[in-house]
N, C-alpha and C. Protein backbone atom coordinates (compact mmCIF):
# COMPACT_ATOMS: atom_id res chain seq x y z
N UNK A 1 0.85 -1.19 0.00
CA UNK A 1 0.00 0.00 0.00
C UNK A 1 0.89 1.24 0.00
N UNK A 2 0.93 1.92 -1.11
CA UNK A 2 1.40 3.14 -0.66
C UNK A 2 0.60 3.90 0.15
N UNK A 3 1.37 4.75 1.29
CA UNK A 3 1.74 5.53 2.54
C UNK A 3 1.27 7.31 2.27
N UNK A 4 2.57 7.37 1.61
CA UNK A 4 2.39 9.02 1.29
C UNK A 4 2.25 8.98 -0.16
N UNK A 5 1.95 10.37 -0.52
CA UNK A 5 2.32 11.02 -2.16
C UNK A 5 2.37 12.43 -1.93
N UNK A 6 3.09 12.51 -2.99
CA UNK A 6 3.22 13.80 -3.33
C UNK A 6 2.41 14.80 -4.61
N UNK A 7 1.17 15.51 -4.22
CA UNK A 7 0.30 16.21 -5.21
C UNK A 7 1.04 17.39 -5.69
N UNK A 8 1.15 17.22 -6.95
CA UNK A 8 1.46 18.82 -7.88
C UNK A 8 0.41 19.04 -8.68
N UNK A 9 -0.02 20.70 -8.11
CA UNK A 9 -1.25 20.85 -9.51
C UNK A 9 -0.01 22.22 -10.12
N UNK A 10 -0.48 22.01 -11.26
CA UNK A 10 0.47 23.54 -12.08
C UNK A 10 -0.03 23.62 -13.22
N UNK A 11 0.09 24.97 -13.94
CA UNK A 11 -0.39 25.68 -15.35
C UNK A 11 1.05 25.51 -16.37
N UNK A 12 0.64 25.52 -17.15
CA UNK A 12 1.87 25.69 -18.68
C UNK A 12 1.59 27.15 -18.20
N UNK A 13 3.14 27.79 -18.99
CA UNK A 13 2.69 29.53 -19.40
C UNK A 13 1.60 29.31 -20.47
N UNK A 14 0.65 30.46 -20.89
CA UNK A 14 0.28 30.32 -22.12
C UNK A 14 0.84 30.44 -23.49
N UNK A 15 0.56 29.78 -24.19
CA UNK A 15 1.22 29.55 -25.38
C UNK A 15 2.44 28.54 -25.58
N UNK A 16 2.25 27.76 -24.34
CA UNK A 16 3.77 27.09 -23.96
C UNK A 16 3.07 25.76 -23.92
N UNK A 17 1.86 25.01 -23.83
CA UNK A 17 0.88 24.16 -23.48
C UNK A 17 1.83 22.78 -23.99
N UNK A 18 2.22 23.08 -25.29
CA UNK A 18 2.93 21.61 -25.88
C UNK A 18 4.62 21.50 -25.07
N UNK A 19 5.09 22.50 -25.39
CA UNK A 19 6.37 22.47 -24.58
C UNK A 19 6.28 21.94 -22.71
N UNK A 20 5.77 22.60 -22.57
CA UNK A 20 5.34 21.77 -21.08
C UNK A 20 5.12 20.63 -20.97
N UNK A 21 3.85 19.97 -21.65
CA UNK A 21 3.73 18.86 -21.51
C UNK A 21 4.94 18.01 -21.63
N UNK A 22 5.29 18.35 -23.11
CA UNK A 22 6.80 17.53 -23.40
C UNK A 22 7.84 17.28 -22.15
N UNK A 23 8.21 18.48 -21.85
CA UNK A 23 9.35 18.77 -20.59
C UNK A 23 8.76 17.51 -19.53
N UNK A 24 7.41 18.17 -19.08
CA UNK A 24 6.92 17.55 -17.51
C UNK A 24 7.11 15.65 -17.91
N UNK A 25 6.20 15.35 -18.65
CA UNK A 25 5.58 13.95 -18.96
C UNK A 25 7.14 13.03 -19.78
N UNK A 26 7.67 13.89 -20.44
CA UNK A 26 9.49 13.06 -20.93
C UNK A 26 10.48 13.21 -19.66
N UNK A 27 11.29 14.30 -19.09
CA UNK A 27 12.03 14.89 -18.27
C UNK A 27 11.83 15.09 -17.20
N UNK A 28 10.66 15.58 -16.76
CA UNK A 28 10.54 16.24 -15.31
C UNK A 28 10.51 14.99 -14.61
N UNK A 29 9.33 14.06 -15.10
CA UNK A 29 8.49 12.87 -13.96
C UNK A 29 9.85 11.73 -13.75
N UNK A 30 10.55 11.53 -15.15
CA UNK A 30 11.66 10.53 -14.75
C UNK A 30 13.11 11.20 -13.52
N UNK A 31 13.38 12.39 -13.56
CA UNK A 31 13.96 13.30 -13.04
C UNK A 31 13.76 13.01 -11.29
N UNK A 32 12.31 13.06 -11.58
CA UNK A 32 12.16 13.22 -9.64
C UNK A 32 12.23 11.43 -9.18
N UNK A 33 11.57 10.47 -10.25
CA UNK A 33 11.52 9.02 -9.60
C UNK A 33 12.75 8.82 -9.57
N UNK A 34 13.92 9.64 -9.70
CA UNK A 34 15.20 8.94 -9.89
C UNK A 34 15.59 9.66 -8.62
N UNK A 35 15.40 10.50 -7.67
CA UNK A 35 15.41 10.87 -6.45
C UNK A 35 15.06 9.84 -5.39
N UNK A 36 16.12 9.53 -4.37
CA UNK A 36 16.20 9.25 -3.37
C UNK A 36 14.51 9.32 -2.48
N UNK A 37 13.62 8.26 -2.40
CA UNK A 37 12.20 8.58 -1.95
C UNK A 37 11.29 8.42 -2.88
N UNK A 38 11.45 8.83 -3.86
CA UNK A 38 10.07 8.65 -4.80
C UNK A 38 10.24 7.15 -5.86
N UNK A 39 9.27 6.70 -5.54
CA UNK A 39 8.99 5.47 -6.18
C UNK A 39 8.50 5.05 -7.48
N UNK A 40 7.26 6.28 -7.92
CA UNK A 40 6.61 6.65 -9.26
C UNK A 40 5.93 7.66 -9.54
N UNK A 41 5.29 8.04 -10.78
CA UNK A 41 4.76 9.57 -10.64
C UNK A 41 3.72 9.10 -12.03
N UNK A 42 2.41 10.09 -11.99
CA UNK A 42 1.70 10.05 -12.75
C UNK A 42 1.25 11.34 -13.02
N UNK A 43 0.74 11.73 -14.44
CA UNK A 43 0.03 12.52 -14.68
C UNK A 43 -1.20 12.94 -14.72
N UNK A 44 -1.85 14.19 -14.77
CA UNK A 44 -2.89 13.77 -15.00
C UNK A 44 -3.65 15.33 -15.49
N UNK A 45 -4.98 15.34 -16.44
CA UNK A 45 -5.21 16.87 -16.81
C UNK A 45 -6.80 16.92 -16.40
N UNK A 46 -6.86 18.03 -16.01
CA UNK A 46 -8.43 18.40 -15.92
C UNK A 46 -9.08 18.06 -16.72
N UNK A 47 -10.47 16.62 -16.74
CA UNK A 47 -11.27 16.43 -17.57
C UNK A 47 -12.61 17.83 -17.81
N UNK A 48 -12.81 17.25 -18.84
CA UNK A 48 -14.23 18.09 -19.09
C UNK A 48 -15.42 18.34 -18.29
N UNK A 49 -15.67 16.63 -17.76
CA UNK A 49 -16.87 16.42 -16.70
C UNK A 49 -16.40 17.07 -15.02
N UNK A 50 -16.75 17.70 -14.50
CA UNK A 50 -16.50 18.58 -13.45
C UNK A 50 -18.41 18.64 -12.51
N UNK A 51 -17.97 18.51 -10.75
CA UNK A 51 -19.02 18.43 -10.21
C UNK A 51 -19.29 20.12 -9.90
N UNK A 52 -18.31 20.83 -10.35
CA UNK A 52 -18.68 22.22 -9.30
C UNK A 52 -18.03 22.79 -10.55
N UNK A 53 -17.55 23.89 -10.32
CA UNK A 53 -16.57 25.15 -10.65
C UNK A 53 -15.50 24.73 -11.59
N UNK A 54 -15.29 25.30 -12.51
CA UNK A 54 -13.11 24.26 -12.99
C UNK A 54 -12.36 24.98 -11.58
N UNK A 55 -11.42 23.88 -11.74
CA UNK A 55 -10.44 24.71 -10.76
C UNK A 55 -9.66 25.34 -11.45
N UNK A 56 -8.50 25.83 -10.72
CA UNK A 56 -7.32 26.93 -11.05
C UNK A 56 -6.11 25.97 -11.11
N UNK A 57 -6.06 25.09 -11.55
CA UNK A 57 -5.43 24.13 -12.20
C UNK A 57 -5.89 23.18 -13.28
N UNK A 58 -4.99 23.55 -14.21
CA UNK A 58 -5.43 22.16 -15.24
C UNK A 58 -4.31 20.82 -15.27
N UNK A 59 -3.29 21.12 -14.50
CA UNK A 59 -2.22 19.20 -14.60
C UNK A 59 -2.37 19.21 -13.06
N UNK A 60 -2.32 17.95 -12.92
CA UNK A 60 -1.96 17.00 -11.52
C UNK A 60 -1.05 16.32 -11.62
N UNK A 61 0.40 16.53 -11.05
CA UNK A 61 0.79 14.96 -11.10
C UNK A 61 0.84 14.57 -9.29
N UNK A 62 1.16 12.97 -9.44
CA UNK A 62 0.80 12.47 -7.91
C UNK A 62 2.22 11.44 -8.21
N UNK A 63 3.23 11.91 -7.24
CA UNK A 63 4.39 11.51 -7.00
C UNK A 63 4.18 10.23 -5.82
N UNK A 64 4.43 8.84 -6.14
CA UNK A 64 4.59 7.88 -4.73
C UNK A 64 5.66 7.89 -4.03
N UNK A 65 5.39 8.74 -2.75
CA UNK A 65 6.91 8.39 -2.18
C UNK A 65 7.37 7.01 -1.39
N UNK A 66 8.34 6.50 -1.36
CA UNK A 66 8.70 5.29 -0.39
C UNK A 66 9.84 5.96 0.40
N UNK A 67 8.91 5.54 1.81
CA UNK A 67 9.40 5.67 3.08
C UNK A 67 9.25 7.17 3.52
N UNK A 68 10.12 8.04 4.28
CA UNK A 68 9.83 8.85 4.96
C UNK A 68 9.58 10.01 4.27
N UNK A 69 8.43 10.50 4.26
CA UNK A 69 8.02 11.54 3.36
C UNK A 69 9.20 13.18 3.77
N UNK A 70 9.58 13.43 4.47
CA UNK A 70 10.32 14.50 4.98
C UNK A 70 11.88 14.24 4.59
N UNK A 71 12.49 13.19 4.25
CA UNK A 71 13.50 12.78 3.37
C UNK A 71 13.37 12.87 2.34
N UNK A 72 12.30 12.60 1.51
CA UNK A 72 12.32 12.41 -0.10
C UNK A 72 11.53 14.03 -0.43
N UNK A 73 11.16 15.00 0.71
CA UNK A 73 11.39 16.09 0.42
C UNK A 73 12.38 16.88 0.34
N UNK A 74 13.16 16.63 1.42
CA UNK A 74 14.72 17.06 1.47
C UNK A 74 15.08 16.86 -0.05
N UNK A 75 15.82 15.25 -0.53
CA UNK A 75 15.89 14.87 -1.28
C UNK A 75 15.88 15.78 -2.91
N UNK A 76 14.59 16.22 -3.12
CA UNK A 76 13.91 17.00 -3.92
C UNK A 76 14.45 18.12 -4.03
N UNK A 77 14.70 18.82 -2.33
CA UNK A 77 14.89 20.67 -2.42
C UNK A 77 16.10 20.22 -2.75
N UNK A 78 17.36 19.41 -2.51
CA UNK A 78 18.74 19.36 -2.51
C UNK A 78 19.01 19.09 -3.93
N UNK A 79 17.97 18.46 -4.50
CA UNK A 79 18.51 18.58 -5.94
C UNK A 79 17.66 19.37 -7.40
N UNK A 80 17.33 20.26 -6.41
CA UNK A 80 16.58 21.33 -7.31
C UNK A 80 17.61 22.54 -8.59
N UNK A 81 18.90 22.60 -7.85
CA UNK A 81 19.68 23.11 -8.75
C UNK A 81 19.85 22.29 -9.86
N UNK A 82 20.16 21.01 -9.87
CA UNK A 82 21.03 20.18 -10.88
C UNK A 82 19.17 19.82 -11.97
N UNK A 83 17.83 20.17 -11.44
CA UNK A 83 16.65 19.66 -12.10
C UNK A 83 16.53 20.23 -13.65
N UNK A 84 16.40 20.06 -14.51
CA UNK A 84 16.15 20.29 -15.77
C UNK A 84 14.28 21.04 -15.83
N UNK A 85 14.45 22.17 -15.65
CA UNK A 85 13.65 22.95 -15.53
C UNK A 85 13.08 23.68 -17.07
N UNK A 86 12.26 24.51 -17.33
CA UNK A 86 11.64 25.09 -18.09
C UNK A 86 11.06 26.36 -18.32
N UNK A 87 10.95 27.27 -19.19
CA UNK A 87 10.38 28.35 -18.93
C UNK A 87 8.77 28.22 -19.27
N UNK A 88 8.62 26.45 -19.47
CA UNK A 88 6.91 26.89 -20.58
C UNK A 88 6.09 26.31 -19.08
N UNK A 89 6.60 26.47 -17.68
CA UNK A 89 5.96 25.99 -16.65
C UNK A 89 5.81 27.20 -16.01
N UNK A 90 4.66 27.60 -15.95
CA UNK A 90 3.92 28.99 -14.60
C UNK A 90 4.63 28.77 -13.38
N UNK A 91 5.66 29.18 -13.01
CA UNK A 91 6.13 28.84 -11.25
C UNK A 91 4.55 29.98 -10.39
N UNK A 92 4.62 30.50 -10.96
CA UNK A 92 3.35 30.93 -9.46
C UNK A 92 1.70 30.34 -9.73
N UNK A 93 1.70 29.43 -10.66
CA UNK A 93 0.58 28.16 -10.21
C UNK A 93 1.17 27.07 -9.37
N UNK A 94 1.99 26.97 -9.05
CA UNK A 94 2.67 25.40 -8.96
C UNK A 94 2.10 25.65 -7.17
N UNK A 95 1.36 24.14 -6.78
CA UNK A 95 0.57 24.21 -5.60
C UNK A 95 1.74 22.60 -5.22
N UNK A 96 1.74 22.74 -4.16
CA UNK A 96 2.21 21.03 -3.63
C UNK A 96 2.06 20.74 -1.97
N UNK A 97 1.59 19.40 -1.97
CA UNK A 97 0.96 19.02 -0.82
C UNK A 97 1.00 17.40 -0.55
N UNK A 98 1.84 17.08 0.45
CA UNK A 98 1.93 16.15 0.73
C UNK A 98 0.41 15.34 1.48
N UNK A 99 0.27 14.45 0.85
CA UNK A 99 -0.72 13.45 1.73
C UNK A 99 -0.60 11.83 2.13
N UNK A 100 -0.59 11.62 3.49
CA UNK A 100 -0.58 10.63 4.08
C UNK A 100 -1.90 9.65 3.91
N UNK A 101 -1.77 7.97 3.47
CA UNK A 101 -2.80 7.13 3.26
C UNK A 101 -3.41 7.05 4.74
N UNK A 102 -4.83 6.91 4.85
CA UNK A 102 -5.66 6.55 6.10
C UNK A 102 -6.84 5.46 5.84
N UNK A 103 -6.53 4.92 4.91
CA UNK A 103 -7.30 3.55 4.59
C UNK A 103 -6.40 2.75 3.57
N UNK A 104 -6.71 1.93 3.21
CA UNK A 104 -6.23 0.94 1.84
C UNK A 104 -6.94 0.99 0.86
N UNK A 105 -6.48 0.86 -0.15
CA UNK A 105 -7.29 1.29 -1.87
C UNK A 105 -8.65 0.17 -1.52
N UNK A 106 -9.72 0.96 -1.62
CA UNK A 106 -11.04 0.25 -1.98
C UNK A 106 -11.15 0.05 -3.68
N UNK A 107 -12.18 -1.33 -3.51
CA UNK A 107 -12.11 -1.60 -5.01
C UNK A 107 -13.62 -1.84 -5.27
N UNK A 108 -14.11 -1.91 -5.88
CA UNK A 108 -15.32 -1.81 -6.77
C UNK A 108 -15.15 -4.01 -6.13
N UNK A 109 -16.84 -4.19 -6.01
CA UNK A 109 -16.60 -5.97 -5.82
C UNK A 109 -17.74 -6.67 -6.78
């Protein structure tokens, strides 16, 4: 069962929509699973069907960390210089929030 993850919601700049994707989904996601703590990472984009409002994000990704979530943050900030970064990524959308599991994956029976 994974434990923790790590939530990123963030915007492309505009006009940058393909370049981003490229960067995040080729470079970025293999970049961080290769960090000390993180186990796997997924993407994900705001569908169409929505219960309320859109939000103020259109990507999610959800990072699995293994083992101590406060290490594989460290981990992360310590190798933020050497990260292969981008200009087609909004830094003042970028939201992140660690969350701890409190049940086990339910399944449809």
């Amino acid at each position: 069962m994974t434990e923790n993850i790590l939530v990123v919601l963030t915007n492309p700049v505009p006009g940058k929509e393909d370049e981003f994707n490229e960067w995040y989904s080729n470079i970025h996601l293999q970049e961080i699973c290769q960090l000390s703590g993180f186990k796997s990472a997924q993407r994900f984009k705001l569908g169409d069907a929505q219960m309320g409002p859109d939000g103020a994000h259109r990507y999610l990704a959800i990072y699995e960390i293994d083992g101590d979530p406060a290490a594989a943050l460290e981990a992360l900030k310590a190798a933020r210089p050497d990260l292969n970064m981008t200009d087609a990524l909004d830094p003042a959308s970028i939201s992140t929030q660690v969350f701890g599991a409190i049940t086990g994956m339910v399944t449809a029976s």
